[in-house]
N, C-alpha and C. Protein backbone atom coordinates (compact mmCIF):
# COMPACT_ATOMS: atom_id res chain seq x y z
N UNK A 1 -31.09 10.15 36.54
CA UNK A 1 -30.84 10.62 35.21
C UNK A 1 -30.86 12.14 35.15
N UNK A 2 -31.61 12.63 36.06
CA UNK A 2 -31.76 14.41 36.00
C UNK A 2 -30.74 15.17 36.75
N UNK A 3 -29.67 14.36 37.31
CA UNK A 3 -28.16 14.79 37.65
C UNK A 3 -27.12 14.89 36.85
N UNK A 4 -27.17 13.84 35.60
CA UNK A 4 -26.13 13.84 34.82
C UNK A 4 -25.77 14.91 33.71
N UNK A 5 -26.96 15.69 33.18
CA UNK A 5 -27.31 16.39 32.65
C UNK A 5 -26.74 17.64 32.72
N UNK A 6 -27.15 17.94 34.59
CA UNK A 6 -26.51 19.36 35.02
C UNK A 6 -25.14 19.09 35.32
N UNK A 7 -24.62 18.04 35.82
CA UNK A 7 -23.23 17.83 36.09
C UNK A 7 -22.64 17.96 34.75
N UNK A 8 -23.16 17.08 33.87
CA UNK A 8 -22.24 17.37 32.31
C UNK A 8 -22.12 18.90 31.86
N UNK A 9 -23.41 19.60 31.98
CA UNK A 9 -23.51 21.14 31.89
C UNK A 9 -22.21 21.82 32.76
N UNK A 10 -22.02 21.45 34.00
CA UNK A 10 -21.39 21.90 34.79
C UNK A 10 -19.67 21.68 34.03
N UNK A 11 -19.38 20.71 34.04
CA UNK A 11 -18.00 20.07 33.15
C UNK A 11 -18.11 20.83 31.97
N UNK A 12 -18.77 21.05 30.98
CA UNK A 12 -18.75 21.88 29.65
C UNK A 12 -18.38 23.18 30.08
N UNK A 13 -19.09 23.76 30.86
CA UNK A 13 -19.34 25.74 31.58
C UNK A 13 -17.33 25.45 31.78
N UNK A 14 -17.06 24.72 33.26
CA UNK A 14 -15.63 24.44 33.25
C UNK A 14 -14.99 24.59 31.88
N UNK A 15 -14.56 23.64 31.34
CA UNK A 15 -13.85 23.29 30.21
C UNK A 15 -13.33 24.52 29.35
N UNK A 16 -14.58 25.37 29.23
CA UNK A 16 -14.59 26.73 28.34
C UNK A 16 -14.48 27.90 29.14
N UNK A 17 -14.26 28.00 30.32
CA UNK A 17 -14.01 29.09 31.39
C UNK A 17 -12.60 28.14 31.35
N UNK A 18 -11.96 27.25 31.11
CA UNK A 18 -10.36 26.66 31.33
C UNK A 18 -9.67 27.35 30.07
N UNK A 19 -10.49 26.94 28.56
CA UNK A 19 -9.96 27.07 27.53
C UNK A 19 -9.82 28.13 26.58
N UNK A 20 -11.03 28.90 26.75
CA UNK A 20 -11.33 30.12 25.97
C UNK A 20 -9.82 30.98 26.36
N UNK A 21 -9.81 31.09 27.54
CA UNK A 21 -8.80 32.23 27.63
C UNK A 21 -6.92 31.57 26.88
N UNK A 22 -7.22 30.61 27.36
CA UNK A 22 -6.01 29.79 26.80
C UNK A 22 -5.89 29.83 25.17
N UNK A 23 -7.06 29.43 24.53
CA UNK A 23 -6.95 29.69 23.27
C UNK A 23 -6.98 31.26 22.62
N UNK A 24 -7.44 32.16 23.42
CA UNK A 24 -7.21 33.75 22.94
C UNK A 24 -5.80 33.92 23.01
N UNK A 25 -5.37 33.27 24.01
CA UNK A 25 -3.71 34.02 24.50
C UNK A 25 -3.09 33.58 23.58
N UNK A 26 -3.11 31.87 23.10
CA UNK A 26 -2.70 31.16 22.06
C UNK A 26 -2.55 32.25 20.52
N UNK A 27 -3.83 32.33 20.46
CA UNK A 27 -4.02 33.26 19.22
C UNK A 27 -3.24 34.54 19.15
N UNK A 28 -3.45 35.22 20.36
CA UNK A 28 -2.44 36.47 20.54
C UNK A 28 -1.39 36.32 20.30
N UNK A 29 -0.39 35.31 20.51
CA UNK A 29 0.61 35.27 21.01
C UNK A 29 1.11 34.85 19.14
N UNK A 30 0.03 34.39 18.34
CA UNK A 30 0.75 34.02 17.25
C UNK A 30 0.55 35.28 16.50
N UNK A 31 -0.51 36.02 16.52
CA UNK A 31 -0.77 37.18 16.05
C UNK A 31 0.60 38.50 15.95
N UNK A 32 0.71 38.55 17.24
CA UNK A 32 1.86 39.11 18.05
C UNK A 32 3.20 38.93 17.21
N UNK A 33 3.63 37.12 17.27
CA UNK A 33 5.00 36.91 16.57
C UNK A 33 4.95 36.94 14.94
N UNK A 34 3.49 36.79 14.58
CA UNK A 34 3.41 37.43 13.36
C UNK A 34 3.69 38.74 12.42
N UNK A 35 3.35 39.64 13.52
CA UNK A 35 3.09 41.35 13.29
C UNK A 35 4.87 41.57 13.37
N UNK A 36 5.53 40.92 14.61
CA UNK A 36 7.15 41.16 14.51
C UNK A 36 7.76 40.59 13.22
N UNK A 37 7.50 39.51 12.86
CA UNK A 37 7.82 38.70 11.93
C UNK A 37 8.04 39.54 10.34
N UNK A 38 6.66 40.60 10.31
CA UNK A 38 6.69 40.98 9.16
C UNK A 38 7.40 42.56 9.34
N UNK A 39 7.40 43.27 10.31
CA UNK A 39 7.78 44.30 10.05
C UNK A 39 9.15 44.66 11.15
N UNK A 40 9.97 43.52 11.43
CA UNK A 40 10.76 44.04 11.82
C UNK A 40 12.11 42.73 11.30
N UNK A 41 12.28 42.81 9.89
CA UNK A 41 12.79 42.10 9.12
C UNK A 41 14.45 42.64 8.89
N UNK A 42 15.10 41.56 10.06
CA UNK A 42 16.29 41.86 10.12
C UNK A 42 17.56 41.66 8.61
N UNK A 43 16.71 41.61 7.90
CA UNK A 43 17.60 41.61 6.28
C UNK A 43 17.78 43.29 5.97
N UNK A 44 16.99 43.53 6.51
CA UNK A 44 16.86 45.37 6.04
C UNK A 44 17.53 46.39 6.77
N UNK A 45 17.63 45.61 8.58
CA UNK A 45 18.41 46.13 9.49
C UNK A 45 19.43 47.37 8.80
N UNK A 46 19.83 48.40 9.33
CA UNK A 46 21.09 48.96 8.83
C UNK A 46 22.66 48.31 9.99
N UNK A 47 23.35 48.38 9.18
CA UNK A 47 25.04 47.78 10.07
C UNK A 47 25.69 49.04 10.17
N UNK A 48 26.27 49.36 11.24
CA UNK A 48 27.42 50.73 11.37
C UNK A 48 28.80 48.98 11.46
N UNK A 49 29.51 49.61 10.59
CA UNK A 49 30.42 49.58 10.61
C UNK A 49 31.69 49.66 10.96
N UNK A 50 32.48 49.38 11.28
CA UNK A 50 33.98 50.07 12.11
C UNK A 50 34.30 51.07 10.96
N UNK A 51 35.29 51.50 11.39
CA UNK A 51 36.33 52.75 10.15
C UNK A 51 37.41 51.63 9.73
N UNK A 52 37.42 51.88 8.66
CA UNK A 52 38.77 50.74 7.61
C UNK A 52 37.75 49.43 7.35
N UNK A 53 36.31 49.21 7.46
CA UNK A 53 35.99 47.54 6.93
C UNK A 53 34.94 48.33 5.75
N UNK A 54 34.46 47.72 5.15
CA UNK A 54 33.66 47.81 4.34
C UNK A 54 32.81 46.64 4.00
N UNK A 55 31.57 46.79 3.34
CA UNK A 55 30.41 45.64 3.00
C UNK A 55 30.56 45.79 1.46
N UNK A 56 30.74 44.60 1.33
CA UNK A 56 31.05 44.08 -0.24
C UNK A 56 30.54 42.83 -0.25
N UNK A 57 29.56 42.49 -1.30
CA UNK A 57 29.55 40.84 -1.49
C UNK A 57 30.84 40.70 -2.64
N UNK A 58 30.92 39.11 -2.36
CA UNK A 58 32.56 38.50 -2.70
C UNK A 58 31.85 37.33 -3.39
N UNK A 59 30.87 36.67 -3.42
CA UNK A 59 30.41 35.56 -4.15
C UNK A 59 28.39 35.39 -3.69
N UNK A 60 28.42 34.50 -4.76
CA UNK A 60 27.33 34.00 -4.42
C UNK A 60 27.00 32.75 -4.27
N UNK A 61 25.89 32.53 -3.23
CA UNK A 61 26.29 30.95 -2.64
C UNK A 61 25.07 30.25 -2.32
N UNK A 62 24.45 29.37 -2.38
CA UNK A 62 23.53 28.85 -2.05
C UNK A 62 23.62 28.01 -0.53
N UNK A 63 23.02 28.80 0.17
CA UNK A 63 23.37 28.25 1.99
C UNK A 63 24.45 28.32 2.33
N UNK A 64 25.27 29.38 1.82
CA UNK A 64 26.20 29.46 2.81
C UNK A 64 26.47 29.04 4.75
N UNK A 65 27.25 28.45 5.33
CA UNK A 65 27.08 28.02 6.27
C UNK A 65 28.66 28.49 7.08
N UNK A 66 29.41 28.97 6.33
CA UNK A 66 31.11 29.01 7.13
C UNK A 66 32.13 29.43 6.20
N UNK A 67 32.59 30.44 7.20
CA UNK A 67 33.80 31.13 6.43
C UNK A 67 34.89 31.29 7.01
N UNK A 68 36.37 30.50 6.08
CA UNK A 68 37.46 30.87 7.00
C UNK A 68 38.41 31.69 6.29
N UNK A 69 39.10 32.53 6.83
CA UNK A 69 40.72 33.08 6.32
C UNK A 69 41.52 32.16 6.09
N UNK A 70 42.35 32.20 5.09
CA UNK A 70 43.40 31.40 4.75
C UNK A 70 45.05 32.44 4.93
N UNK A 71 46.12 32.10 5.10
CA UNK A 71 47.19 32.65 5.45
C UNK A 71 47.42 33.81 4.28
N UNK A 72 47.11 33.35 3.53
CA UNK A 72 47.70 33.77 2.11
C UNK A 72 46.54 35.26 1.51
N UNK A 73 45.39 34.87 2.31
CA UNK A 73 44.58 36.38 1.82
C UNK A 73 43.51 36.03 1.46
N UNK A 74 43.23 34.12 0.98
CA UNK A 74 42.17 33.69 0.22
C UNK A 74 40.67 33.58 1.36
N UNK A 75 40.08 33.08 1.24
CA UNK A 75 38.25 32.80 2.14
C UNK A 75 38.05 31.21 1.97
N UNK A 76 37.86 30.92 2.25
CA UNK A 76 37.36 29.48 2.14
C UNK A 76 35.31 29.74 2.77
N UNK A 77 35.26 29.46 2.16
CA UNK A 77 33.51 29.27 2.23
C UNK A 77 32.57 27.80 1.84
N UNK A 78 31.79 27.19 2.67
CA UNK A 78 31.37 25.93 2.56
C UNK A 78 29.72 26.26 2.76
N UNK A 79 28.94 25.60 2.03
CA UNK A 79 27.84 25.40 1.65
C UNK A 79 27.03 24.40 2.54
N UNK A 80 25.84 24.18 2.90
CA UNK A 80 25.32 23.59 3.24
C UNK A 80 25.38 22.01 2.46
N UNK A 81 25.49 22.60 1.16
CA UNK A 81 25.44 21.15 0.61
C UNK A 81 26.55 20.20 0.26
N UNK A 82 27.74 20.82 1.40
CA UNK A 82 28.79 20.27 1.24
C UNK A 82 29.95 20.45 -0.16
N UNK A 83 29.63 22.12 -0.82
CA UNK A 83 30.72 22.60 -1.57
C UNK A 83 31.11 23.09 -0.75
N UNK A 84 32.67 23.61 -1.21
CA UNK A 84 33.95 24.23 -1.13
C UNK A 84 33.99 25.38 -1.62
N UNK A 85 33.99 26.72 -1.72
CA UNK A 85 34.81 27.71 -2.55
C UNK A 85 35.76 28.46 -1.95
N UNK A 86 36.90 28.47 -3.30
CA UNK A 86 38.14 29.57 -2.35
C UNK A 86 38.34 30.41 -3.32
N UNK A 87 37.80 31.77 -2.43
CA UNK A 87 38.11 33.45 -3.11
C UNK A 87 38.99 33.73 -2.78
N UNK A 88 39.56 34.05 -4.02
CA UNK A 88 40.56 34.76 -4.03
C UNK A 88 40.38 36.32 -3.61
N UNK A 89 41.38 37.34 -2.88
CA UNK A 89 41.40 38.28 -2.99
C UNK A 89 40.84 39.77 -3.94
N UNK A 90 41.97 38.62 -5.13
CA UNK A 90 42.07 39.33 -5.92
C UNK A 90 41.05 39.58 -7.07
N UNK A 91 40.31 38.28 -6.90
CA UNK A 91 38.66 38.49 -8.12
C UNK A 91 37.68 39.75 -7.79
């Protein structure tokens, strides 16, 4: 009975010389994608542009998901939730 004691001691000492470091890195590592998460918020990014395009919003959309050209000049734009819209140019 006075073996099991230190052997279990021995398995615990293990376990936490296995895990401690595993769970710091764990923690780091969320800490880490956290700190990017908040301050390097690609909505704010700046865009260079080509010469002749310009940034204009053309509609507003809830989940936008896809945008095509149409022959004629119009956009076709589809929604996540399975709408349709076609901009015109000229609005």
């Amino acid at each position: 009975m006075g073996f099991l004691p230190m052997s279990r001691g021995v398995q615990v000492s293990a376990v936490r010389r296995v895990l401690l470091p595993a769970i710091i890195a764990l923690l780091a590592g969320f800490l880490l994608t956290l700190l990017l998460y908040l301050y390097a918020n690609p909505a704010e990014a700046q865009v260079t542009l080509p010469s002749g395009f310009n940034d204009k919003r053309v509609a507003t959309m809830s989940k936008p998901i896809a945008l095509a050209p149409t022959p004629d000049g119009r956009m076709l734009v589809t929604s996540q939730w399975g709408q349709l819209r076609v901009l015109d140019k000229n609005e």
